[in-house]
Structures are given as structure tokens and as C-alpha cells.
C-alpha atoms as a PDB file:
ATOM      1  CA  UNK A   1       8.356   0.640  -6.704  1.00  0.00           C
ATOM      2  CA  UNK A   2       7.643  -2.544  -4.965  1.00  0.00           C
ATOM      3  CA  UNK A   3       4.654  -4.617  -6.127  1.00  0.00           C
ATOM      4  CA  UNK A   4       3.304  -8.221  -5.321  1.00  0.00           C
ATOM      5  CA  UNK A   5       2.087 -10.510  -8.275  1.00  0.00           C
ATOM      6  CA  UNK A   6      -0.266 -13.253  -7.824  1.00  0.00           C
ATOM      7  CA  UNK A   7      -1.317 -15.469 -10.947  1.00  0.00           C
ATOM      8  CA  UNK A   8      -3.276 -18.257 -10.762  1.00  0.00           C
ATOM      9  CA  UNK A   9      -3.544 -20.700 -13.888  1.00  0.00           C
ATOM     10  CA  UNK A  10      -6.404 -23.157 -13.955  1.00  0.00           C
ATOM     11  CA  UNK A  11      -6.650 -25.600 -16.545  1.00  0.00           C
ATOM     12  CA  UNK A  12     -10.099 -27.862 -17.013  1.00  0.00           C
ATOM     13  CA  UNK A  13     -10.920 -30.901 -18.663  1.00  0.00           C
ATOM     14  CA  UNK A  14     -13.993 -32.349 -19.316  1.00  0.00           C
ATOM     15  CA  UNK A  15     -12.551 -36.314 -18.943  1.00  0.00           C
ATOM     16  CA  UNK A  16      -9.182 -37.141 -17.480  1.00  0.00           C
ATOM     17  CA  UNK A  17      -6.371 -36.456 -19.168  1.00  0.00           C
ATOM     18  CA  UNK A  18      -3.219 -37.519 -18.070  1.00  0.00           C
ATOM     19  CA  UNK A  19       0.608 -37.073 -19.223  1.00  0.00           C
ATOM     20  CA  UNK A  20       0.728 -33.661 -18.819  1.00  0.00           C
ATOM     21  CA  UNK A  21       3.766 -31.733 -19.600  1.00  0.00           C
ATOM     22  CA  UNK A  22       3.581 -27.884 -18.961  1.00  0.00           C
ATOM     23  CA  UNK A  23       6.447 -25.136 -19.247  1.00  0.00           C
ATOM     24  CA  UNK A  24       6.360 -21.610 -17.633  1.00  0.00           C
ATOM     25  CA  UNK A  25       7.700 -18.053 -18.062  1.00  0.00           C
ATOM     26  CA  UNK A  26       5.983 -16.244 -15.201  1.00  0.00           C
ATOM     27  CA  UNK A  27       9.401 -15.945 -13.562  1.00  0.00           C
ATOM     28  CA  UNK A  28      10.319 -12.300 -13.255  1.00  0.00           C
ATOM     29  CA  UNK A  29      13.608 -10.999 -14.690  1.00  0.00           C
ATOM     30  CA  UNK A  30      16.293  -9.547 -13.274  1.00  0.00           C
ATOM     31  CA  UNK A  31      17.063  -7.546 -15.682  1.00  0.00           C
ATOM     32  CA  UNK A  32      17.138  -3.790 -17.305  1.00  0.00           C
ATOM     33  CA  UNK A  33      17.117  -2.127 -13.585  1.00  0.00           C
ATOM     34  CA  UNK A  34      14.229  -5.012 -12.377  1.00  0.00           C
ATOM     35  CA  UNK A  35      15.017  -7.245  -9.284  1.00  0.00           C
ATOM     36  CA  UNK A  36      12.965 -10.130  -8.246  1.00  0.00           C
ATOM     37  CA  UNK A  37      13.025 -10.284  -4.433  1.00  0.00           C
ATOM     38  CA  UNK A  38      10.862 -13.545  -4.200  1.00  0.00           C
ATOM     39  CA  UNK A  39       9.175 -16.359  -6.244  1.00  0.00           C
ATOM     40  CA  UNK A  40       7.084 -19.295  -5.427  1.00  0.00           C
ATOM     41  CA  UNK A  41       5.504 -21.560  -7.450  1.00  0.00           C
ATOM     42  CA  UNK A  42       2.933 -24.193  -7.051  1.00  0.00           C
ATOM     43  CA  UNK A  43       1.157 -26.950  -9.477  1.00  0.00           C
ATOM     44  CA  UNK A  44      -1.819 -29.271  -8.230  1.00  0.00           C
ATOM     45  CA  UNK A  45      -1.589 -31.512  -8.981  1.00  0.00           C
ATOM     46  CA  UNK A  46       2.102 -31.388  -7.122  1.00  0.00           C
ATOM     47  CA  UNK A  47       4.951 -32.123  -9.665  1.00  0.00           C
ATOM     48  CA  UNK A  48       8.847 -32.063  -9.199  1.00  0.00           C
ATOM     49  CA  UNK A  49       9.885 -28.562 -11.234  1.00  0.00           C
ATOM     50  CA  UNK A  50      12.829 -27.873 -13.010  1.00  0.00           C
ATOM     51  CA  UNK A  51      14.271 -24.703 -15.015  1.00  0.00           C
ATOM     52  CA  UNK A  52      16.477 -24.089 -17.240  1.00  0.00           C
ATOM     53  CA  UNK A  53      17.249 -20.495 -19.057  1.00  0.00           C
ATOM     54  CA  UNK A  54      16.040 -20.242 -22.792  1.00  0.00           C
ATOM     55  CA  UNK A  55      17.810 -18.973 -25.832  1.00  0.00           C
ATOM     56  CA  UNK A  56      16.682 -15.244 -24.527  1.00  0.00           C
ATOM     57  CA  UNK A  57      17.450 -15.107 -21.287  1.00  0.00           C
ATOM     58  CA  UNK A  58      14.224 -16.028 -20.039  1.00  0.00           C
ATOM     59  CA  UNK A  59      13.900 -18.332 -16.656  1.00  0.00           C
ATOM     60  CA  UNK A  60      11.581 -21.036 -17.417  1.00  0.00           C
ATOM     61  CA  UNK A  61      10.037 -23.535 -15.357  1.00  0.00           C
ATOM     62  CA  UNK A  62       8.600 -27.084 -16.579  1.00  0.00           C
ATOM     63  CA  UNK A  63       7.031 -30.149 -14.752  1.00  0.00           C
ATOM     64  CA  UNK A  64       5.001 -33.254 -15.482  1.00  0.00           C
ATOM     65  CA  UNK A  65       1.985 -34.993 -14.040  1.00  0.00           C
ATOM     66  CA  UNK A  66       1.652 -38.936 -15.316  1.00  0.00           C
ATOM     67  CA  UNK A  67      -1.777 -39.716 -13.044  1.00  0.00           C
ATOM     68  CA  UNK A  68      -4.597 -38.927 -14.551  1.00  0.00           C
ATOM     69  CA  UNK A  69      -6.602 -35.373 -13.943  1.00  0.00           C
ATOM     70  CA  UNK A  70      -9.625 -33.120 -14.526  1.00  0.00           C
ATOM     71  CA  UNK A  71      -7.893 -29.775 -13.388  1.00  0.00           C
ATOM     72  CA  UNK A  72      -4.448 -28.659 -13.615  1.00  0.00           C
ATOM     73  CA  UNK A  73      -3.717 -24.987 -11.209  1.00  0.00           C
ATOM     74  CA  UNK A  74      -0.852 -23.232 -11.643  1.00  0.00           C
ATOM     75  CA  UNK A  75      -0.179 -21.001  -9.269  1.00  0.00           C
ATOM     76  CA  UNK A  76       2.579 -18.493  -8.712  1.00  0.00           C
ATOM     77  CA  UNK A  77       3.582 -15.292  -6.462  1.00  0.00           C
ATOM     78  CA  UNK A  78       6.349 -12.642  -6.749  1.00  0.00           C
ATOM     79  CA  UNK A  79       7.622  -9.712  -5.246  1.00  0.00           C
ATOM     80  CA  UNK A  80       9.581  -7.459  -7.397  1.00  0.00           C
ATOM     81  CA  UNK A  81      11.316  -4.266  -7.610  1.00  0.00           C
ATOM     82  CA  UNK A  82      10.987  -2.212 -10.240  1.00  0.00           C
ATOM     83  CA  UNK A  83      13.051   0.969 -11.772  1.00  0.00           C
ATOM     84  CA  UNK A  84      11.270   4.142 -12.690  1.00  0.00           C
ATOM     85  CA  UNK A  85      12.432   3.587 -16.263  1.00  0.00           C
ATOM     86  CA  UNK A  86      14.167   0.969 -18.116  1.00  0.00           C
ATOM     87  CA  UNK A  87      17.637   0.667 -18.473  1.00  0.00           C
ATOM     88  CA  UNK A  88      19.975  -1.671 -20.543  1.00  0.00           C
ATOM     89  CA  UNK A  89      23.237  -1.710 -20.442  1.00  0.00           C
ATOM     90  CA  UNK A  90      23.594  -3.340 -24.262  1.00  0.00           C
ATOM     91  CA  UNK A  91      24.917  -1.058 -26.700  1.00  0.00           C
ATOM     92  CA  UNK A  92      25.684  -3.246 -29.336  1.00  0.00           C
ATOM     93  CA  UNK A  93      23.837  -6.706 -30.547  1.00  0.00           C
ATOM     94  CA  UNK A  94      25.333 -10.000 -31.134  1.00  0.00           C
ATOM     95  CA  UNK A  95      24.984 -10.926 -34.909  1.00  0.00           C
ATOM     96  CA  UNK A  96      22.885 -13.660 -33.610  1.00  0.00           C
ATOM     97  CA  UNK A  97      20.517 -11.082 -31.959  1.00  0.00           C
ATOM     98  CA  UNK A  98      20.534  -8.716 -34.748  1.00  0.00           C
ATOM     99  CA  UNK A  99      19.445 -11.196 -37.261  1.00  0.00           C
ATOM    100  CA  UNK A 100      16.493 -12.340 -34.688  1.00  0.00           C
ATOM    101  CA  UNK A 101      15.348  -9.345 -33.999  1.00  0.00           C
ATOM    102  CA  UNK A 102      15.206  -8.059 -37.521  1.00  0.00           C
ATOM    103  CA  UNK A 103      13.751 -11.121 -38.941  1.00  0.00           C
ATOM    104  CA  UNK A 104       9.533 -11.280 -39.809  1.00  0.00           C
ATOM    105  CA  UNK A 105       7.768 -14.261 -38.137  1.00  0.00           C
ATOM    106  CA  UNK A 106       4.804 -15.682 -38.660  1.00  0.00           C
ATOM    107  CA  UNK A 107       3.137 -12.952 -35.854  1.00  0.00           C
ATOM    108  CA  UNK A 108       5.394  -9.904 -37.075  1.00  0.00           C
ATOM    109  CA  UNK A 109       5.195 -10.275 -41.490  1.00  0.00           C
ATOM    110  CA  UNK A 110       6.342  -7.251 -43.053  1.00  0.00           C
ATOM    111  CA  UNK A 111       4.073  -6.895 -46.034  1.00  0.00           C
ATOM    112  CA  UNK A 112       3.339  -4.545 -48.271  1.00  0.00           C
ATOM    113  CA  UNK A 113       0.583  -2.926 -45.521  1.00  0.00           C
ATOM    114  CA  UNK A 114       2.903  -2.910 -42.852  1.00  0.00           C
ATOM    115  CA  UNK A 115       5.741  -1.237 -44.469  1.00  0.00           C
ATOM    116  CA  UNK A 116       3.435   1.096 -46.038  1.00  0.00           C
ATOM    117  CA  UNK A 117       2.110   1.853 -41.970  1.00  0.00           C
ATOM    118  CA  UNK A 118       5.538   2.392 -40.991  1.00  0.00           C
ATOM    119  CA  UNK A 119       7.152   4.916 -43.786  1.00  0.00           C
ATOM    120  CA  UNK A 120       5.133   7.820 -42.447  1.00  0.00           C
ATOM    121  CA  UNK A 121       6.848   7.402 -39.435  1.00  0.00           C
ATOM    122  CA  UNK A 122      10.480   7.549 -40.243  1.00  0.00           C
ATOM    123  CA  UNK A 123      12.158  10.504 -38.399  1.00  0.00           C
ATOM    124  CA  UNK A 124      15.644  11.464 -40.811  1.00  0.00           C
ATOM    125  CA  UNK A 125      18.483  10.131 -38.972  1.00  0.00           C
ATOM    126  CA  UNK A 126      17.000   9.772 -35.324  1.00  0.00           C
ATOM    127  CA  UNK A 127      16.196   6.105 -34.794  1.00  0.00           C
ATOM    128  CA  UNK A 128      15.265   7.110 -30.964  1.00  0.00           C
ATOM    129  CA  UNK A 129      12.784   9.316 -32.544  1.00  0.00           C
ATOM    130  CA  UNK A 130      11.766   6.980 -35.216  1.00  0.00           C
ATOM    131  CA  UNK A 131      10.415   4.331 -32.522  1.00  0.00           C
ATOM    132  CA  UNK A 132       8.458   6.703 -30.657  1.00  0.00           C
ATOM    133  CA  UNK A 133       6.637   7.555 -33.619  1.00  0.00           C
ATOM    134  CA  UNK A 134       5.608   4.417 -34.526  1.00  0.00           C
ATOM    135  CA  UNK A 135       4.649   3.654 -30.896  1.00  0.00           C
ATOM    136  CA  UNK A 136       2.057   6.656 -31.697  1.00  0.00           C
ATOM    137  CA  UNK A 137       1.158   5.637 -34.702  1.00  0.00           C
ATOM    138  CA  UNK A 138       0.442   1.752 -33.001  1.00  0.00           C
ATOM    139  CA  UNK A 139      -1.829   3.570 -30.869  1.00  0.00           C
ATOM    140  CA  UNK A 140      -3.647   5.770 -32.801  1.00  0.00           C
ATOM    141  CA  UNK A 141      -4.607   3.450 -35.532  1.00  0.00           C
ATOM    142  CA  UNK A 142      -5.641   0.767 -33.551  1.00  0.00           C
ATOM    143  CA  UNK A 143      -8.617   0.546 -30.708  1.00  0.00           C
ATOM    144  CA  UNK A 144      -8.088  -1.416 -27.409  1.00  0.00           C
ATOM    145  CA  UNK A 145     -10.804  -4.173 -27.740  1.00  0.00           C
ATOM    146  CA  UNK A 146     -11.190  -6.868 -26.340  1.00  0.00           C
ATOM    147  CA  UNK A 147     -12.358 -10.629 -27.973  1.00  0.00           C
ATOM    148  CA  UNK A 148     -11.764  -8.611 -31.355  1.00  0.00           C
ATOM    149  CA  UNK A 149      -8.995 -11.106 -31.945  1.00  0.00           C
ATOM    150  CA  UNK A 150      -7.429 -14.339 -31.087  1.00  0.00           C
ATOM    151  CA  UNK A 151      -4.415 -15.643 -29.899  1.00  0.00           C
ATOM    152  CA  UNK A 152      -3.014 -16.469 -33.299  1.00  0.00           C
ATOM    153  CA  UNK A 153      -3.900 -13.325 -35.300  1.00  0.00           C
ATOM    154  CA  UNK A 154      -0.612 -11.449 -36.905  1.00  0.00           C
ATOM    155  CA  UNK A 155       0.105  -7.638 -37.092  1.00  0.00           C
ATOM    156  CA  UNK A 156      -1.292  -7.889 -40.709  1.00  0.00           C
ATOM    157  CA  UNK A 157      -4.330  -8.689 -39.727  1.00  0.00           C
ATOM    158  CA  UNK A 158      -5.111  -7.048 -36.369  1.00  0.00           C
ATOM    159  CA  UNK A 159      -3.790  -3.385 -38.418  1.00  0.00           C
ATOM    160  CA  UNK A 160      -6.617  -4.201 -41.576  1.00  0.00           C
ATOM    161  CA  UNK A 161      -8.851  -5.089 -38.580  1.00  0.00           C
ATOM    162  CA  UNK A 162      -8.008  -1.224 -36.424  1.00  0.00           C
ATOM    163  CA  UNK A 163      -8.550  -2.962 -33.357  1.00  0.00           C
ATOM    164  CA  UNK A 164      -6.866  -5.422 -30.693  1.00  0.00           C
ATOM    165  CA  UNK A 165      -5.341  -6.096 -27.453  1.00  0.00           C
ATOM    166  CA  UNK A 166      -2.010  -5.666 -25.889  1.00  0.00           C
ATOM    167  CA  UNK A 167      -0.280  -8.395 -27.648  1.00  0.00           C
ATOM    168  CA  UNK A 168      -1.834  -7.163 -31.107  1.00  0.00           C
ATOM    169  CA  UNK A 169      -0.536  -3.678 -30.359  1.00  0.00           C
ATOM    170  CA  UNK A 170       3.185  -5.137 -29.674  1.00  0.00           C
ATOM    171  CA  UNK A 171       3.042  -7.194 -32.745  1.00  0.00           C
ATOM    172  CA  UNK A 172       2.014  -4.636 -35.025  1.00  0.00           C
ATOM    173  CA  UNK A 173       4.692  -2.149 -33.709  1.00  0.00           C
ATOM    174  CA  UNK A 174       7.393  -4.839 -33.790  1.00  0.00           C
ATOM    175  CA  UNK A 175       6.795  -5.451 -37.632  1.00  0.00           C
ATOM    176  CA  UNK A 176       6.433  -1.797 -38.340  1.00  0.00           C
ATOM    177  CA  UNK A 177       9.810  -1.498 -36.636  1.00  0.00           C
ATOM    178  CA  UNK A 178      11.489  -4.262 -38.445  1.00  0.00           C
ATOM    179  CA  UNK A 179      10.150  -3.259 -41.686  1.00  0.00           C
ATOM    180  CA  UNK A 180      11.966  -0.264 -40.825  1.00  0.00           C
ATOM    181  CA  UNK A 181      15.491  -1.628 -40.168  1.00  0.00           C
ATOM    182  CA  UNK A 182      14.605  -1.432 -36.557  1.00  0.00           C
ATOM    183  CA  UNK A 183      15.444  -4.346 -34.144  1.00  0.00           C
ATOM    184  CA  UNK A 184      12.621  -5.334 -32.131  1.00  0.00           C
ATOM    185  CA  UNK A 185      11.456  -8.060 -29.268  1.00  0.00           C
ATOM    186  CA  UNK A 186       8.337  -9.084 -27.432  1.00  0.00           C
ATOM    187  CA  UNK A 187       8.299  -8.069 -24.039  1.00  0.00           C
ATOM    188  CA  UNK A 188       5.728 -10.085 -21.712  1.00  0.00           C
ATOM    189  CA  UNK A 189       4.773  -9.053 -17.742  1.00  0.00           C
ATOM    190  CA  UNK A 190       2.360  -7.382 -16.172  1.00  0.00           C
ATOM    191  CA  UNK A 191       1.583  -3.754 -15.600  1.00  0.00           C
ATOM    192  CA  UNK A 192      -0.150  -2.405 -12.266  1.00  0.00           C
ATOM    193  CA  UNK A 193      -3.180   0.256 -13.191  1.00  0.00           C
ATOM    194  CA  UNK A 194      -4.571   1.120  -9.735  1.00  0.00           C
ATOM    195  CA  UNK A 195      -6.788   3.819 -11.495  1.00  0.00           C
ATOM    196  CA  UNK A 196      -7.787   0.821 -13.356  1.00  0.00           C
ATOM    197  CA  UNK A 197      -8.250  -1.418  -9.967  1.00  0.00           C
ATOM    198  CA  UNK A 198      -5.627  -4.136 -10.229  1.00  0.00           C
ATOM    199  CA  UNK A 199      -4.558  -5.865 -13.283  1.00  0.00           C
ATOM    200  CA  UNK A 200      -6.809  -8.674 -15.019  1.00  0.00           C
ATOM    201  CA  UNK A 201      -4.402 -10.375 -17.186  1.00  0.00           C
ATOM    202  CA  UNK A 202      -1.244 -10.250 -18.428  1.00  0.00           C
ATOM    203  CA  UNK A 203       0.508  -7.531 -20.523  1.00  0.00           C
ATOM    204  CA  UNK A 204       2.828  -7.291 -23.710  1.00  0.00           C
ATOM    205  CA  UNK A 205       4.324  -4.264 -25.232  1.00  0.00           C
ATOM    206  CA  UNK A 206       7.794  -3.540 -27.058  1.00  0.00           C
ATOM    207  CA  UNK A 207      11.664  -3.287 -26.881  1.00  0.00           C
ATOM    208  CA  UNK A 208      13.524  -1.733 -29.804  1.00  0.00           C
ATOM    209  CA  UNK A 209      16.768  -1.381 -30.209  1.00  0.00           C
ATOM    210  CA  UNK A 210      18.565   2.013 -31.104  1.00  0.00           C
ATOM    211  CA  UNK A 211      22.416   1.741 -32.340  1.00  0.00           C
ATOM    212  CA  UNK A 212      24.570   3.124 -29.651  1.00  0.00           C
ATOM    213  CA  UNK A 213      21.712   4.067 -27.458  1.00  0.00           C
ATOM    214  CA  UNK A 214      20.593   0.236 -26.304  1.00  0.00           C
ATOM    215  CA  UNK A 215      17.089  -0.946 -26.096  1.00  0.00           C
ATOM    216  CA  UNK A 216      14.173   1.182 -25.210  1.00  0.00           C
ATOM    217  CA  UNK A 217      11.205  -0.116 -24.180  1.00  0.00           C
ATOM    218  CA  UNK A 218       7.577   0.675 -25.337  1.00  0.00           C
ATOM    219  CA  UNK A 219       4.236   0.637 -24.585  1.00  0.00           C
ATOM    220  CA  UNK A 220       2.019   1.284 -27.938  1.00  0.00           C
ATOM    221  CA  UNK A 221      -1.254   0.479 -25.809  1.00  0.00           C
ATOM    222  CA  UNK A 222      -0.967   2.870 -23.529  1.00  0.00           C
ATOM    223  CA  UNK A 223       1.171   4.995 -25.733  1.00  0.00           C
ATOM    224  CA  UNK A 224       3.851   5.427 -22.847  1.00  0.00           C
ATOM    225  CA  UNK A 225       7.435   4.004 -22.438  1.00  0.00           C
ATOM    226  CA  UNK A 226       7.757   1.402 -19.517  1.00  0.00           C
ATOM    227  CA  UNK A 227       7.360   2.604 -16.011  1.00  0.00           C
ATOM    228  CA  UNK A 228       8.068   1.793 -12.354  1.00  0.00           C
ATOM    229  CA  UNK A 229       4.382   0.057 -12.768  1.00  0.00           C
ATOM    230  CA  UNK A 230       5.630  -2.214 -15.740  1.00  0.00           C
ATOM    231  CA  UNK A 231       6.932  -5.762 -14.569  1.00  0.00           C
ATOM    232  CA  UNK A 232       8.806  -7.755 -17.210  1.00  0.00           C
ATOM    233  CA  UNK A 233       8.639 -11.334 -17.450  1.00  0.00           C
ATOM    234  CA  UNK A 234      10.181 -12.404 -20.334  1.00  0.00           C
ATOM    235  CA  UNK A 235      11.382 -11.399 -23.947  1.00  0.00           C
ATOM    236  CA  UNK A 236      11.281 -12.868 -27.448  1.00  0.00           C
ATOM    237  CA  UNK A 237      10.885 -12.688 -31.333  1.00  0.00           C
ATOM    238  CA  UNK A 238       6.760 -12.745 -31.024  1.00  0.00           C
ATOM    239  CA  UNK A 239       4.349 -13.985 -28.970  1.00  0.00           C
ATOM    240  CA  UNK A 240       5.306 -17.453 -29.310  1.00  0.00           C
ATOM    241  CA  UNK A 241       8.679 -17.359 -27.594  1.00  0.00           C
ATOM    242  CA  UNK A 242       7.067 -16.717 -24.160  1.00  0.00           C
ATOM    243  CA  UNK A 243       3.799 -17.736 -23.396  1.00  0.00           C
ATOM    244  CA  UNK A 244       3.218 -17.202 -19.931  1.00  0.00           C
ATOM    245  CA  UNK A 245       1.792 -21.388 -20.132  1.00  0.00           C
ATOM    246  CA  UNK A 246       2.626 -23.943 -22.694  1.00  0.00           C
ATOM    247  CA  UNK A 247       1.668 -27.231 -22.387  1.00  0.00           C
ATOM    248  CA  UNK A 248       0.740 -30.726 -23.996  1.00  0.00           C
ATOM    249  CA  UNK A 249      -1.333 -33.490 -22.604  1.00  0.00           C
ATOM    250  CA  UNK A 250      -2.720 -37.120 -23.206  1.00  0.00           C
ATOM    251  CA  UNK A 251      -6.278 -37.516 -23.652  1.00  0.00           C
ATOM    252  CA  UNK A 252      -9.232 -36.809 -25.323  1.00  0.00           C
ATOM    253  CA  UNK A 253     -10.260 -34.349 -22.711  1.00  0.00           C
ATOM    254  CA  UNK A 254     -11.328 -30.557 -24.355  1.00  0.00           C
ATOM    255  CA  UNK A 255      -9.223 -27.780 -22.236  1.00  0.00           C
ATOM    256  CA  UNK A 256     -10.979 -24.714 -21.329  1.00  0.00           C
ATOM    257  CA  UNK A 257      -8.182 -22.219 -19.226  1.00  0.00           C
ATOM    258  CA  UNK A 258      -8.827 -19.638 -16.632  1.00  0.00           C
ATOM    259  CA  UNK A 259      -6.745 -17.048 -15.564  1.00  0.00           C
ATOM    260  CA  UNK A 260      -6.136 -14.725 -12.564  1.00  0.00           C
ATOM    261  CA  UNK A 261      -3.490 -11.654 -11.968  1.00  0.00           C
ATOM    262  CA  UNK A 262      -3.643  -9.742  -9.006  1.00  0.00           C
ATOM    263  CA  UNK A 263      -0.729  -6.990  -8.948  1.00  0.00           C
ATOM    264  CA  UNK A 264      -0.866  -4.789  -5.491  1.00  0.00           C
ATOM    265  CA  UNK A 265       2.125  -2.797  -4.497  1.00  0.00           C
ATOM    266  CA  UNK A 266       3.976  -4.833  -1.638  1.00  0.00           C
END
């Protein structure tokens, strides 16, 4: 499938701020059958941008604004092709991934309620198997809704809670995988819902890794494994290795961010 991606970024301050750094992963990835045909991207104020590829893979994009500003739009467009199912070619992790990927972070603990989540779900020797059922499990315990958490809430918490959004369903399903010996990343994109109308906001869902098999990829909030109408964006430990935005800023200004994602097929 061919789609189009437009996201807008729009960042407001109530006094000038000025100094302001910002780094981006909306780049998408060529990667696991996905091709990125086209990219543009666009800051206004208008900054010089640079990129540089991160520890996973990930193509970001940074730039810096010195004058002094009450908005800050960050706009970007993409066409991309995408395969009707994921596909990998890794069969076997570097140590260095391994030990990432297994690791709890501060988003993905595994606690005592986590691994006690994820033991039900263990299918005897079929790790394939295994992940699926904790995708289910992701989904059935927990309800899609929105403003129930915040951007800094862990799997812990959003599972005692029963309720989320995407990037609470990923996390939870990412420790519940680790606590199982399972290796597990972040993915970040978009997905296009046309039942749905067009999508609203980024998307986040799961990658685990199965020995000799390679990485499948997940989607616990919709209970599905990624589709033609999934576009990946980037990949990571949690949450916090790839924000779509990250920024930092002089001032005393309060920011208050807006955010639009329009995904169409092209």
C-alpha cells in the first residue's frame, strides 16, 4: 500500500522564548519490507537541519532557532510504501541488542504484577506463540481510553489502572514480554484507519523477538500484527528513545503543543 503522511507540530508560548533546540524522529524507515519514497520537512521559524542515525537505527533530524519566538511549527510530509506484513531479515541479536531489549526501564519494570500478568501466558516451548498470547492478554485486560494516563505513566501502573492508550498498551506488553525472557522494542509510526476516518495522532505498538524466527511485530491495541496500514517510524527500548519531538528552550515561556496527522493513501 501507498499512503501519504502529513504531521504538523505546533509549539506555543505564552512570552518569547528563544534558544530553541528541537530533535525529530518522524522520518520513516526503510526498513522490515517499508520504503520511504519521499520526505520533506519544514520548521518556522526556518532553521538549518541536520541528521544523524541514533544508536537504533532511527533517522533523526535536529535544528536550532537563537531569535526569540512565540510559536515553533513543525511540519513534515511523507510518502511511503508499505508491505502487507512485516518482515526482518535478523535472525540472531547482537549481545548489545539482546541485553537492551531484555533489560526493564523506567516505562517497562518487571515487578511482581507484571510477571504475575505474563505467566498465564507462556505457551511450552513456542515463543512465536508465547507473544501472541500476551498481545491478547494486553488487549483484553486493558480499555482504550483516552486522557486516562499521561505521558510518563509505566506498564505498572497503566495494568493496576485497566485502561490506556497506544503507548500504554506497548509498554505493558513489552514488560510482560521481558519478564518472560522475551526480547522486546518500542515501535513508533502511524497507522491509517479509514473506517476510523484518518488518523489523529500518532501510534505505538510492539516488536518481539523470537530465536531463529526474527522479530515479529505487534499490535496489542488493536489486537492484530502489523499491516500494510501500519507505518513505522522509529524503534527503541520505551517510549523515551523516540519521541516523535524532543526539545529544550530558553525562557520562562509555559509550552502548550498541538498536534496534527493526516494519513490518506497516496
Amino acid at each position: 500500500m501507498k499512503l501519504s503522511i502529513t504531521h504538523t507540530t505546533t509549539f506555543r508560548y505564552d512570552e518569547p522564548v528563544s534558544e530553541a533546540y528541537m530533535e525529530m524522529r518522524l522520518t520513516p524507515l526503510n526498513a522490515g519490507g517499508q520504503r520511504c519514497d519521499s520526505f520533506r520537512l519544514a520548521t518556522d521559524p526556518p532553521g538549518e537541519v541536520r541528521g544523524y542515525a541514533d544508536r537504533f537505527g532511527n533517522a533523526v533530524r535536529h535544528f536550532d532557532t537563537i531569535a526569540p519566538h512565540d510559536q515553533l511549527v513543525v511540519s513534515t510530509h511523507s510518502e511511503v510504501a508499505t508491505p502487507k506484513e512485516f518482515n526482518d531479515p535478523t535472525r540472531e541479536l547482537s549481545l548489545l541488542d539482546a541485553y537492551d531489549y531484555l533489560q526493564p526501564t523506567a516505562y517497562t519494570p518487571v515487578t511482581a504484577p507484571v510477571i504475575g500478568f505474563a505467566r498465564p501466558c507462556v505457551v511450552a516451548d513456542d515463543s512465536y506463540e508465547t507473544a501472541r498470547a500476551v498481545m491478547g492478554a494486553v488487549h483484553s485486560v486493558m480499555a482504550y481510553t483516552p486522557g486516562a494516563t499521561t505521558v510518563k505513566t509505566t506498564a505498572e501502573e497503566s495494568l493496576a489502572a485497566g485502561r490506556g492508550v497506544c503507548q500504554d498498551f506497548a509498554h505493558l506488553m513489552i514488560a510482560a514480554c521481558r519478564a518472560l525472557g522475551l526480547p522486546a522494542r518500542y515501535v513508533s509510526g502511524y497507522v491509517y484507519a479509514p473506517r476510523r476516518g484518518t488518523a489523529s495522532a500518532s501510534h505505538a505498538w510492539t516488536d518481539v523477538f523470537v530465536s531463529g524466527r526474527g522479530w515479529i511485530s505487534l499490535d496489542p491495541t488493536h489486537d492484530c500484527p502489523q499491516s500494510d496500514h501500519y507505518v513505522r517510524l522509529a524503534v527503541g527500548r520505551d517510549y523515551a528513545d523516540v519521541p516523535p519531538t524532543r526539545g529544550v528552550y530558553k525562557g520562562a515561556g509555559e509550552e502548550q503543543m498541538d498536534v496534527s496527522v493526516r494519513v490518506e493513501e497516496a
